[in-house]
C-alpha atoms as a PDB file:
ATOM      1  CA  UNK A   1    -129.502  -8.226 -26.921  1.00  0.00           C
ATOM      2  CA  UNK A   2    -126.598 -10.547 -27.862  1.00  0.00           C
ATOM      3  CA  UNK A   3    -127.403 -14.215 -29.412  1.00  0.00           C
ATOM      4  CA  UNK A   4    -125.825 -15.257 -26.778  1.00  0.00           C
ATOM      5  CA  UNK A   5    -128.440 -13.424 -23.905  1.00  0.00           C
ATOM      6  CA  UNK A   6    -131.353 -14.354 -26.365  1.00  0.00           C
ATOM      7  CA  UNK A   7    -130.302 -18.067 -26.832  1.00  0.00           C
ATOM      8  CA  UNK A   8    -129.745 -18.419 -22.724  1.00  0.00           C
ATOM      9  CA  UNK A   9    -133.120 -16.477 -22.528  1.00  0.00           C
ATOM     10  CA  UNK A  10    -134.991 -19.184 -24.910  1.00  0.00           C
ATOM     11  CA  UNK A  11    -133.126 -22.181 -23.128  1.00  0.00           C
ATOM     12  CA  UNK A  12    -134.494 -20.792 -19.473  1.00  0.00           C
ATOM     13  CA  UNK A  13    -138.256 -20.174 -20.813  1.00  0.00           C
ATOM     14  CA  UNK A  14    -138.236 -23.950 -22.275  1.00  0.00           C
ATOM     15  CA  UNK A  15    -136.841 -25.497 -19.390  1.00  0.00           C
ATOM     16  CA  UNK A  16    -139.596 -23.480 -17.153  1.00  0.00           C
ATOM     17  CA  UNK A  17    -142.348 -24.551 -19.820  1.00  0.00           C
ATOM     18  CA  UNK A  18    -141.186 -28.065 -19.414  1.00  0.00           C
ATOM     19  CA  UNK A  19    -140.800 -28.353 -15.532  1.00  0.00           C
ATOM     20  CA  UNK A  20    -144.543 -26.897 -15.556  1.00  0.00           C
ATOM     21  CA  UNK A  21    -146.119 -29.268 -18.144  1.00  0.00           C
ATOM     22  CA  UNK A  22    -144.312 -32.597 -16.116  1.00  0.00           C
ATOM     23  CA  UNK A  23    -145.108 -31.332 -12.884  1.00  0.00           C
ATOM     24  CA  UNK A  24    -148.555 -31.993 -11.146  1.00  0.00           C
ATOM     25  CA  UNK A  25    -150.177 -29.186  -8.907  1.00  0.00           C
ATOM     26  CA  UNK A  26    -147.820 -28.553  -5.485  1.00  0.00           C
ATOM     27  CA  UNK A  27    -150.084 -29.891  -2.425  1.00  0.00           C
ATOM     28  CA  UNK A  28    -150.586 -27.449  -0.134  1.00  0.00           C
ATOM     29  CA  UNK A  29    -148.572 -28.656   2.193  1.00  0.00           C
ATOM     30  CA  UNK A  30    -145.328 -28.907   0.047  1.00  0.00           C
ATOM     31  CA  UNK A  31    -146.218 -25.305  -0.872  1.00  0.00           C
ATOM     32  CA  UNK A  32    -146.208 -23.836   2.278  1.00  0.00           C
ATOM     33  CA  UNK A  33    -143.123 -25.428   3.585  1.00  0.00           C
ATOM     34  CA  UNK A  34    -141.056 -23.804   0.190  1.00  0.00           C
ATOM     35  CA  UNK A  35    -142.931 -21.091   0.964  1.00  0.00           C
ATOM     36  CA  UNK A  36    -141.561 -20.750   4.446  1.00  0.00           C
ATOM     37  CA  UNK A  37    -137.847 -20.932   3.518  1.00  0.00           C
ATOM     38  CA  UNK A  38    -138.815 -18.107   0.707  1.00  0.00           C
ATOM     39  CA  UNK A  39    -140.360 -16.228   3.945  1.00  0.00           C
ATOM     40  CA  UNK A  40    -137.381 -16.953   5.703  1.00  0.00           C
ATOM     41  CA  UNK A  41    -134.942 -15.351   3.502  1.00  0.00           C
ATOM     42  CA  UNK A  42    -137.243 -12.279   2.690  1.00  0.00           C
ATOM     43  CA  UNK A  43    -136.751 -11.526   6.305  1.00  0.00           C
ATOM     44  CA  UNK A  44    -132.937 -11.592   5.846  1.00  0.00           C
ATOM     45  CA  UNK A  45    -133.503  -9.168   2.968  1.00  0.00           C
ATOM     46  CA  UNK A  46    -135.370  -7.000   5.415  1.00  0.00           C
ATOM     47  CA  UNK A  47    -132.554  -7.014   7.858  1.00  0.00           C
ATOM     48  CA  UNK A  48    -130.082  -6.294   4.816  1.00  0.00           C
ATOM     49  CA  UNK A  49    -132.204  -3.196   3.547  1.00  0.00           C
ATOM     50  CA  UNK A  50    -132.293  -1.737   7.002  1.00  0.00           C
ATOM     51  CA  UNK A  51    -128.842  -2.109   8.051  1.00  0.00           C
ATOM     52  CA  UNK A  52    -127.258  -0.782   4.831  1.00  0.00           C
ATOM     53  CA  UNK A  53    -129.839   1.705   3.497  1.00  0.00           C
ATOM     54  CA  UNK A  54    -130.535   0.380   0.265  1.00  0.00           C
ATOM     55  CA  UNK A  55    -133.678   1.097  -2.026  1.00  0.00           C
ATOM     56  CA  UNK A  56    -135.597  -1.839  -3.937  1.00  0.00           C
ATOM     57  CA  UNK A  57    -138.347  -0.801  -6.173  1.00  0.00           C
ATOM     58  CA  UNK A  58    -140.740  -4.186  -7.415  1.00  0.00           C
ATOM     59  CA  UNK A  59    -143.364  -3.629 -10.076  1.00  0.00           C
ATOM     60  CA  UNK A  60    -145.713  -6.311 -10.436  1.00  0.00           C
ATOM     61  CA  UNK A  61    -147.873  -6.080 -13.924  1.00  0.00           C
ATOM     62  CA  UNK A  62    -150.030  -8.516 -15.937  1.00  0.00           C
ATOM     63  CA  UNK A  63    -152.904  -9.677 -17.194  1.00  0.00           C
ATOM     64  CA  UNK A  64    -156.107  -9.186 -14.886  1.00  0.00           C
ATOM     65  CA  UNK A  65    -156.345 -12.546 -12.338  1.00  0.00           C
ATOM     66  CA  UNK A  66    -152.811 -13.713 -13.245  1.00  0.00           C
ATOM     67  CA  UNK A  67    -151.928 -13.484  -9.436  1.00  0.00           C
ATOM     68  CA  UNK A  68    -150.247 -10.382  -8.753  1.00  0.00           C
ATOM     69  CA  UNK A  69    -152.091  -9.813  -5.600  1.00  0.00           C
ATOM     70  CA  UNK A  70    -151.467 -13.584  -4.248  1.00  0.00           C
ATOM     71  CA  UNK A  71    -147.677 -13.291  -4.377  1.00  0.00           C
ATOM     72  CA  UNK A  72    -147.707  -9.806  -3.142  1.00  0.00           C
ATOM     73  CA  UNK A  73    -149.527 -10.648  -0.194  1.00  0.00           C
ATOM     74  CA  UNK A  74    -147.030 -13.962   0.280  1.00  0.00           C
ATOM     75  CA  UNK A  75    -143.694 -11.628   0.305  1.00  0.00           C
ATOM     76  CA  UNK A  76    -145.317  -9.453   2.860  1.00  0.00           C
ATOM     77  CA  UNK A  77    -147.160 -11.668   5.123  1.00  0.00           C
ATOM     78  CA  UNK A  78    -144.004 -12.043   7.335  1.00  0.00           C
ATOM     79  CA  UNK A  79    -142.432  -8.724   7.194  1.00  0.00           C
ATOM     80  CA  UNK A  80    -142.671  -5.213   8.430  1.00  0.00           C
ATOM     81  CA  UNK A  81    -145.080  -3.265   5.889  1.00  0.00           C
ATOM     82  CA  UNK A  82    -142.803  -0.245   7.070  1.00  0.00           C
ATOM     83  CA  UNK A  83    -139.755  -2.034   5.391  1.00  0.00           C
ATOM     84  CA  UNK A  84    -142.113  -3.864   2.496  1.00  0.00           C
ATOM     85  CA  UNK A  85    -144.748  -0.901   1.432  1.00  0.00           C
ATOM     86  CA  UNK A  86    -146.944  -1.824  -1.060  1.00  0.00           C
ATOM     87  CA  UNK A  87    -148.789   0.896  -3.651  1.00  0.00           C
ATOM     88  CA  UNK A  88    -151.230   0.261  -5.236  1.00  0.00           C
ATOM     89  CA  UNK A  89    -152.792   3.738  -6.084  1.00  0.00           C
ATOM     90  CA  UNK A  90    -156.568   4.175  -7.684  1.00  0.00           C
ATOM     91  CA  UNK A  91    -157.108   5.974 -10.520  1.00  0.00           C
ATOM     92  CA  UNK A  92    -156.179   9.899 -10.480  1.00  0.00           C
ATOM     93  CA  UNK A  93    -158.359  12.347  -9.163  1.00  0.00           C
ATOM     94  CA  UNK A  94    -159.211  15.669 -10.757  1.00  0.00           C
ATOM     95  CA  UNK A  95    -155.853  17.305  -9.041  1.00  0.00           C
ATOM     96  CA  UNK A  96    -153.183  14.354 -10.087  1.00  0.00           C
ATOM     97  CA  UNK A  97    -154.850  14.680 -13.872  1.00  0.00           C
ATOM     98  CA  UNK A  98    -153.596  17.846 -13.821  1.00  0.00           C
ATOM     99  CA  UNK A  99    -149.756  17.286 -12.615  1.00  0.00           C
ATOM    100  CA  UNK A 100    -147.067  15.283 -15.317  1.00  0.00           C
ATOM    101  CA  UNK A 101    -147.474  11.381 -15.575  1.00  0.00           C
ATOM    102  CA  UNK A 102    -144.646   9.980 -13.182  1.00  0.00           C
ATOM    103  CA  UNK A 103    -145.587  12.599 -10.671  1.00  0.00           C
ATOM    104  CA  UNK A 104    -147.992  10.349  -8.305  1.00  0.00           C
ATOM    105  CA  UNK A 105    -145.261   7.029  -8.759  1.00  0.00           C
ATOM    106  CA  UNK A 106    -142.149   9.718  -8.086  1.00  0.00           C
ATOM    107  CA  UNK A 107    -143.695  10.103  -4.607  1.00  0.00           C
ATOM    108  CA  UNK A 108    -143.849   6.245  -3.430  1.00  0.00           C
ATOM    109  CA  UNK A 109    -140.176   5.291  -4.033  1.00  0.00           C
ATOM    110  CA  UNK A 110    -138.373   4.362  -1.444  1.00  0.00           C
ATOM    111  CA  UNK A 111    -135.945   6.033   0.861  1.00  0.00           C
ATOM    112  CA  UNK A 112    -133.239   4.454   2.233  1.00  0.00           C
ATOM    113  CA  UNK A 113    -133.757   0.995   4.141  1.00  0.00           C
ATOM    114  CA  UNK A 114    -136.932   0.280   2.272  1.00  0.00           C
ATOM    115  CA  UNK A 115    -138.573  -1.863  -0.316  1.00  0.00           C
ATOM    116  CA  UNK A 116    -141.654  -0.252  -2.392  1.00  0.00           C
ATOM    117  CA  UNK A 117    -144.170  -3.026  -4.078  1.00  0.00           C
ATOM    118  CA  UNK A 118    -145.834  -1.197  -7.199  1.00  0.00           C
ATOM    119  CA  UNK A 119    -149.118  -3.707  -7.808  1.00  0.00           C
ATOM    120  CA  UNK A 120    -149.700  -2.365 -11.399  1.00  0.00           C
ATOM    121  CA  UNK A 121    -147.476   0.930 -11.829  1.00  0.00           C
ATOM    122  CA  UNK A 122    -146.599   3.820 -14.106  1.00  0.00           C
ATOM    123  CA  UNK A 123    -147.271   1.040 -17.152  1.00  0.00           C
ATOM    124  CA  UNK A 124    -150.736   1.353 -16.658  1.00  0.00           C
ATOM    125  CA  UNK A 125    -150.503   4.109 -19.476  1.00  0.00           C
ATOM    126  CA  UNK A 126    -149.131   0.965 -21.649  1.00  0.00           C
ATOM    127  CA  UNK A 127    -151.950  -1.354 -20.487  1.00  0.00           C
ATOM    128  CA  UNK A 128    -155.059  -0.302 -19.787  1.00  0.00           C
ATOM    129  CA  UNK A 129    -154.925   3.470 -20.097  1.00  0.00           C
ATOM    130  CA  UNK A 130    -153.582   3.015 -23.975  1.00  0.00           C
ATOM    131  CA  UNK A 131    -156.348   0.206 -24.688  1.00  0.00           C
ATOM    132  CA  UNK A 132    -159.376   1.834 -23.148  1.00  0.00           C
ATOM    133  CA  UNK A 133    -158.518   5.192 -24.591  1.00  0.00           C
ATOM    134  CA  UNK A 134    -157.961   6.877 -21.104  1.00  0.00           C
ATOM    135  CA  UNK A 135    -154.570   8.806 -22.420  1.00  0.00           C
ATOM    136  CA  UNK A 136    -154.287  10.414 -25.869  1.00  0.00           C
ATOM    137  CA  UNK A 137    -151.641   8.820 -28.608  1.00  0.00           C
ATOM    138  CA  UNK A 138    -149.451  11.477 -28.217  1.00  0.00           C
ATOM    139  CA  UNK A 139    -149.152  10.614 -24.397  1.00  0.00           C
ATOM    140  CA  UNK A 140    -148.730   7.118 -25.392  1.00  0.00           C
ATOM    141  CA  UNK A 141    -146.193   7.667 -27.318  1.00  0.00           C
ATOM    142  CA  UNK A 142    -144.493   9.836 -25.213  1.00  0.00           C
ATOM    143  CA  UNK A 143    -144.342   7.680 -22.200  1.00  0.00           C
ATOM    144  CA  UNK A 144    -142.761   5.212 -24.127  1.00  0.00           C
ATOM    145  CA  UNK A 145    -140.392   7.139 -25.453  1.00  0.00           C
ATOM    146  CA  UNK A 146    -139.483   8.528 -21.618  1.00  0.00           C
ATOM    147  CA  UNK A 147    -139.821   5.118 -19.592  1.00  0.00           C
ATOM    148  CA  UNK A 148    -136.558   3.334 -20.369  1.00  0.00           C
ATOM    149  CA  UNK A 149    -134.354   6.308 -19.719  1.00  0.00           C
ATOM    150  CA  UNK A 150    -136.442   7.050 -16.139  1.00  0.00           C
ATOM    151  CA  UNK A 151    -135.667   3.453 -15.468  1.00  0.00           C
ATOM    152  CA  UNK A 152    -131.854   4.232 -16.415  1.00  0.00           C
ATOM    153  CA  UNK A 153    -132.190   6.974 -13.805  1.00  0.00           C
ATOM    154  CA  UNK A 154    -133.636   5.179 -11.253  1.00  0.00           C
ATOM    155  CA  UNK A 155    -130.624   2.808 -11.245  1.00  0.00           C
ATOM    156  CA  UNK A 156    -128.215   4.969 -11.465  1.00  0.00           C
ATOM    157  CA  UNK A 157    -129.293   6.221  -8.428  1.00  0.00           C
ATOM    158  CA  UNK A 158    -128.363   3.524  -6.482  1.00  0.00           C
ATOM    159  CA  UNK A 159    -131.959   1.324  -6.867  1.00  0.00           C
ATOM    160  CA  UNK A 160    -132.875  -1.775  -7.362  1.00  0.00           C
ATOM    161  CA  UNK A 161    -135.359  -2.464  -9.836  1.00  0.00           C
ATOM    162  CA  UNK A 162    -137.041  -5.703 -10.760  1.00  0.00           C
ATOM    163  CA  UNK A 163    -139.877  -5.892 -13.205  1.00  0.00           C
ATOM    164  CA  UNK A 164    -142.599  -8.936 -12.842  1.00  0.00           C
ATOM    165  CA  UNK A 165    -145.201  -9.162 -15.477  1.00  0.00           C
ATOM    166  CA  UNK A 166    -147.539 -12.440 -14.646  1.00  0.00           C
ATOM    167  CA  UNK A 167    -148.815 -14.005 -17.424  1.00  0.00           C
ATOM    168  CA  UNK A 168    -152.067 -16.398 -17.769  1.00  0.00           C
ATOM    169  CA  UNK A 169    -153.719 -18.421 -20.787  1.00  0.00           C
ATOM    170  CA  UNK A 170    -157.284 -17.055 -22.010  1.00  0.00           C
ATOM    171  CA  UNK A 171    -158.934 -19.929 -20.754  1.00  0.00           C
ATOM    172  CA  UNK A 172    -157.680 -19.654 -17.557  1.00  0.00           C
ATOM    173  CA  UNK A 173    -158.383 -15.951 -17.232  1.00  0.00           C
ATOM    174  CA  UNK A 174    -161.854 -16.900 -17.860  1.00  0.00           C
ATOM    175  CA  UNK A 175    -162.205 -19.393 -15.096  1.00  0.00           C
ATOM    176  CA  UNK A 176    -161.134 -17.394 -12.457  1.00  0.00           C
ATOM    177  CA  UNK A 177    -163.210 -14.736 -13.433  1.00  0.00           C
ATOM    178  CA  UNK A 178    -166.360 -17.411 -13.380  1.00  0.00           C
ATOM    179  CA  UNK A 179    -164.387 -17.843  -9.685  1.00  0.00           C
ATOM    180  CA  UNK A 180    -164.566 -14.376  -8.912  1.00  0.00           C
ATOM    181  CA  UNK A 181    -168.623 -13.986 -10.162  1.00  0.00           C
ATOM    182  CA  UNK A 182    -169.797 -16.979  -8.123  1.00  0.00           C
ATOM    183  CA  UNK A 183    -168.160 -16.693  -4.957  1.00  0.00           C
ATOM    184  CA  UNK A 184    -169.440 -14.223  -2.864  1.00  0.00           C
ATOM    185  CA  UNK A 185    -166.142 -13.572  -1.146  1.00  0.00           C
ATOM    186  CA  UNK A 186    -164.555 -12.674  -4.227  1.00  0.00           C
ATOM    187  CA  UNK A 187    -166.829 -10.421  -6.094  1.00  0.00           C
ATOM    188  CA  UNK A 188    -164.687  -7.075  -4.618  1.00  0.00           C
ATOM    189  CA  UNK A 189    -162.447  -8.617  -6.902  1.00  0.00           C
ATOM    190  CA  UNK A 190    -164.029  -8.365 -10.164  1.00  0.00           C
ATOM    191  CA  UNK A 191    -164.474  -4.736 -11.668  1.00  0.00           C
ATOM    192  CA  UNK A 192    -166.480  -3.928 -14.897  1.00  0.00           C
ATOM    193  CA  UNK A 193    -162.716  -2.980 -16.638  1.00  0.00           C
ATOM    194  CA  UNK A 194    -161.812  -6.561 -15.949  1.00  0.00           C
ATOM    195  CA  UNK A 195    -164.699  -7.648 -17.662  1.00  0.00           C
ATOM    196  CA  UNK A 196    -163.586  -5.579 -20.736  1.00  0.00           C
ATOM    197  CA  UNK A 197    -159.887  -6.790 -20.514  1.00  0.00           C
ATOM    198  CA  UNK A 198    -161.752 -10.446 -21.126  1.00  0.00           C
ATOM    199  CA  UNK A 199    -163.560  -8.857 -24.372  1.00  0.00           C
ATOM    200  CA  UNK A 200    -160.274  -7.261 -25.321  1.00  0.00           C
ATOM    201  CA  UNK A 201    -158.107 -10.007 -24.786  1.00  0.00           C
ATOM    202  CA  UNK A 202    -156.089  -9.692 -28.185  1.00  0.00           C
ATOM    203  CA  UNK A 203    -156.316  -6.141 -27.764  1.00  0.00           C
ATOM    204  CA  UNK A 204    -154.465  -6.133 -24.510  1.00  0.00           C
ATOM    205  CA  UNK A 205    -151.959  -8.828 -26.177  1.00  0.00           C
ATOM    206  CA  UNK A 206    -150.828  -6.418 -28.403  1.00  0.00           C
ATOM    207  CA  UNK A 207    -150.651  -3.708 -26.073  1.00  0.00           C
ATOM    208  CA  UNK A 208    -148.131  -5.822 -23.820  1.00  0.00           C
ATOM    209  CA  UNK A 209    -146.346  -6.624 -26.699  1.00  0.00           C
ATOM    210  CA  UNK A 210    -145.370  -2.985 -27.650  1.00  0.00           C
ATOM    211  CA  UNK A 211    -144.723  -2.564 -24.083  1.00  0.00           C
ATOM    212  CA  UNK A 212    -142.390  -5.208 -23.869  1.00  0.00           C
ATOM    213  CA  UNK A 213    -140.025  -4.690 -27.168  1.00  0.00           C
ATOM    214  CA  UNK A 214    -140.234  -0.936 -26.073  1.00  0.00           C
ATOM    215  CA  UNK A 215    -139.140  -1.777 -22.486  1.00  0.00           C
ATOM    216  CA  UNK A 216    -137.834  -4.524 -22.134  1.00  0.00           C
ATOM    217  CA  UNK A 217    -133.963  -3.200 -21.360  1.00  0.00           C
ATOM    218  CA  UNK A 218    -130.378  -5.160 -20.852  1.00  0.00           C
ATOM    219  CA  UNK A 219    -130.655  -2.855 -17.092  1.00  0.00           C
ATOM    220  CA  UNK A 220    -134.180  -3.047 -16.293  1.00  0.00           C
ATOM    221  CA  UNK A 221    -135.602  -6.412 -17.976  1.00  0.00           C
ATOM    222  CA  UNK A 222    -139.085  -8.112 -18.009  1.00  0.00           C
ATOM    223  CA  UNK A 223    -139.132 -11.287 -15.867  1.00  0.00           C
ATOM    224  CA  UNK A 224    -142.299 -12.845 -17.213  1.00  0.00           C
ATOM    225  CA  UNK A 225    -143.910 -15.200 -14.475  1.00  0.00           C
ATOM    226  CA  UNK A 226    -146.398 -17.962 -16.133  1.00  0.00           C
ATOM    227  CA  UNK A 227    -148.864 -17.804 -13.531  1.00  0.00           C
ATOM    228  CA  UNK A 228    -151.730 -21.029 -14.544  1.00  0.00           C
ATOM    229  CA  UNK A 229    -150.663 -22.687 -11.588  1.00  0.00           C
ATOM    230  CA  UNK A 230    -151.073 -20.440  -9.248  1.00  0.00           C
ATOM    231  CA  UNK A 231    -148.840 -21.892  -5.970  1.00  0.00           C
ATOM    232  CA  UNK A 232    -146.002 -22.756  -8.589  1.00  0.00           C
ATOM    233  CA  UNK A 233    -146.052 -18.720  -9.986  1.00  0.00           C
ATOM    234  CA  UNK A 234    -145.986 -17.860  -6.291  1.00  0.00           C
ATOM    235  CA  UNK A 235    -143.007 -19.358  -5.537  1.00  0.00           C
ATOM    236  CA  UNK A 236    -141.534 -19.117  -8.660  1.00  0.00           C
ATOM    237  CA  UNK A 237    -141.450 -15.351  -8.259  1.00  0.00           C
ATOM    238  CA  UNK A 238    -140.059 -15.153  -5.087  1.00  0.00           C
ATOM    239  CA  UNK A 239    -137.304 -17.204  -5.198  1.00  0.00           C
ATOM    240  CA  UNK A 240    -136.409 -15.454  -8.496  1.00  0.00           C
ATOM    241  CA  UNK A 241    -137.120 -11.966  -6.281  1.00  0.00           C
ATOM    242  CA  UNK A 242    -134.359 -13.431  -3.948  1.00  0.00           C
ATOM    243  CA  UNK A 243    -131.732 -13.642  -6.597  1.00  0.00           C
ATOM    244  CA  UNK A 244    -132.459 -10.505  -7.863  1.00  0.00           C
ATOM    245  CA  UNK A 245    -131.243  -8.938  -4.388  1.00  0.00           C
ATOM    246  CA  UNK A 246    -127.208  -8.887  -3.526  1.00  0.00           C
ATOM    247  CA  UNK A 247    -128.207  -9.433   0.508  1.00  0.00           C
ATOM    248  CA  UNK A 248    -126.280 -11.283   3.080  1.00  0.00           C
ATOM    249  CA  UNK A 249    -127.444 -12.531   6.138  1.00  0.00           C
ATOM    250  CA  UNK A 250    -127.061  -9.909   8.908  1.00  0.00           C
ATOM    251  CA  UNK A 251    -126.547 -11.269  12.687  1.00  0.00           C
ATOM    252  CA  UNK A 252    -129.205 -11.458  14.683  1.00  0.00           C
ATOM    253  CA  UNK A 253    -128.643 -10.779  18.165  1.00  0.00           C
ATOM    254  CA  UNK A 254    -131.231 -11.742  20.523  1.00  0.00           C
ATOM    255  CA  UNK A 255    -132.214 -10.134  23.487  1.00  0.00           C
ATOM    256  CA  UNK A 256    -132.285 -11.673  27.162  1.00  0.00           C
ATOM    257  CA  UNK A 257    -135.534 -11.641  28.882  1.00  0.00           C
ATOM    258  CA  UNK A 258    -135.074  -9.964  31.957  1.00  0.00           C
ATOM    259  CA  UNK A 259    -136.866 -10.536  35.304  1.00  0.00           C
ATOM    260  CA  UNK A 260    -140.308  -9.424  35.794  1.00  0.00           C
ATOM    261  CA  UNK A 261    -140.538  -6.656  38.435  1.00  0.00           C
ATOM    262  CA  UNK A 262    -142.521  -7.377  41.541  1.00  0.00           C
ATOM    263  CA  UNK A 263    -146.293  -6.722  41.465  1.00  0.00           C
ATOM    264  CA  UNK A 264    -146.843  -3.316  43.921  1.00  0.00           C
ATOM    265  CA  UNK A 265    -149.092  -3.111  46.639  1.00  0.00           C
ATOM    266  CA  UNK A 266    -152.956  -2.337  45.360  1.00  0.00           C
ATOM    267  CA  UNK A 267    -152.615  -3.288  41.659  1.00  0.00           C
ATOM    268  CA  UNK A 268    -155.075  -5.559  40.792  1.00  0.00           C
ATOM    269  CA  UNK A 269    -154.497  -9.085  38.955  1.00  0.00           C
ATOM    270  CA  UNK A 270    -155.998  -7.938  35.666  1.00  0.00           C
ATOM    271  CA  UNK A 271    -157.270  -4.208  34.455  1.00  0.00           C
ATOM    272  CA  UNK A 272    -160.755  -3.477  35.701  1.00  0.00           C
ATOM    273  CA  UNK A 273    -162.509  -4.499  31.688  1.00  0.00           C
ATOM    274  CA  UNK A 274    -165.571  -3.246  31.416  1.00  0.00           C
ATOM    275  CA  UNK A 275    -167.073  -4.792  28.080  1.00  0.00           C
ATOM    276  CA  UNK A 276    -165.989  -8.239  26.988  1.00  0.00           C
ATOM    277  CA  UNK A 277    -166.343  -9.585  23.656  1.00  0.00           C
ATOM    278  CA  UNK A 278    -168.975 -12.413  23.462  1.00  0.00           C
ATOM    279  CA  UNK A 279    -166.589 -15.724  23.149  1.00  0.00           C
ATOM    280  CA  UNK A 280    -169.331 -17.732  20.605  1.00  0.00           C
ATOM    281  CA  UNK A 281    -166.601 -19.894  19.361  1.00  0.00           C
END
């Protein structure tokens, strides 16, 4: 990277860290009117992938509780999940052990006139799967080695790929995981390896830092989201997703409601409904 890229790159990470320290925590109501205009022009992207075919790929990485999940679930809440499809893929049984590495990711990218959401990716094998000792140090090694030239490929191709890692301080890891173990509504969220990723916090820090001076490309960069405040990292990302994507506005041409035929002799007002469900509220 030129000192030009890195200087621009350290001017646009203060400026963030400033606007974030000033600011006070968005009101939900000022969040979810930015959000709508956000939601507003992912459906423009929609209309933009499906008319001209293209392919976006999204990877979402970070620490555990940094938010991931919250922002995926805000760029898709409005769209088709047959346009926006979102993988997030468990860990391998005994068959996908046995095929290469990329194998299981290869099959989720996108064909033409869609958008695939990776929520944590093919760098689990530079997170978690390095620091828990799930792949060997030749396989580490290896991956690393491989990833910025599958990237390369990927784009040559003809797709769009845009890398989010969210990022959140130890302390506020911590509460959210005291969130996550008092509210019953949230324990699915919590997991034994998230636990661990508390206990191996420094561990995990250097893991992402390998990761990101191995992969962190001119062609396929690392936009790091600081993701404390939770509504601000929401729409942060998104409106950083938008500029990512060269779309334009496609016309939207509404259809006009036509008349309602005539109701025929011996239909009845409603269908004949057999078992209601109990209105209690």
């Amino acid at each position: 990277m030129g000192k030009k890229k890195a200087k621009k790159k350290d001017l646009e990470r203060r400026a963030s860290e400033e606007a974030t320290e000033k600011g006070d925590k968005l009101s939900r109501k000022e969040f979810e009117s930015e959000l709508y205009k956000l939601q507003v022009e992912l459906c423009k992207v929609q209309d933009w992938v499906k008319a001209t075919g293209e392919k976006i790929v999204v990877i979402f990485e970070g620490r555990d509780a940094a938010g991931k999940g919250g922002v995926i679930k805000r760029i898709t809440e409005r769209v088709s999940p047959r346009v926006f499809r979102v993988v997030a893929l468990p860990a391998p049984n005994d068959r996908e052990k046995t095929q290469i590495y990329m194998q299981r990711y290869i099959a989720h990218l996108p064909a033409g006139g869609e958008i695939t959401i990776f929520d944590r990716s093919w760098y689990n094998r530079a997170g978690v799967e390095h620091v828990m000792g799930f792949c060997s140090q030749d396989e580490y090694e290896a991956f690393m080695r491989l990833i910025p030239r599958f990237e390369k490929e990927l784009i040559d191709s003809g797709i769009h790929l845009v890398k989010y890692f969210f990022d959140v301080s130890q302390e506020e890891q911590h509460q959210r995981f005291m969130a996550r173990i008092e509210d019953p509504i949230k324990h699915w969220k919590l997991s034994p390896m998230d636990v661990e990723s508390w206990r191996r916090w420094w561990d995990y820090t250097e893991a992402y830092n390998k990761m990101m001076l191995a992969t962190d490309t001119e062609y396929a960069p690392w936009n790091v989201v600081r993701a404390d405040d939770k509504r601000r990292a929401r729409l942060n990302c998104i409106s950083h997703l938008l500029g990512q994507i060269p779309y334009k506005a496609v016309p939207f041409e509404a259809p006009s409601m036509p008349k309602p035929k005539k109701k025929p002799a011996g239909v009845p007002d409603k269908p004949m409904f057999q078992h209601i469900v109990p209105e209690k509220y």
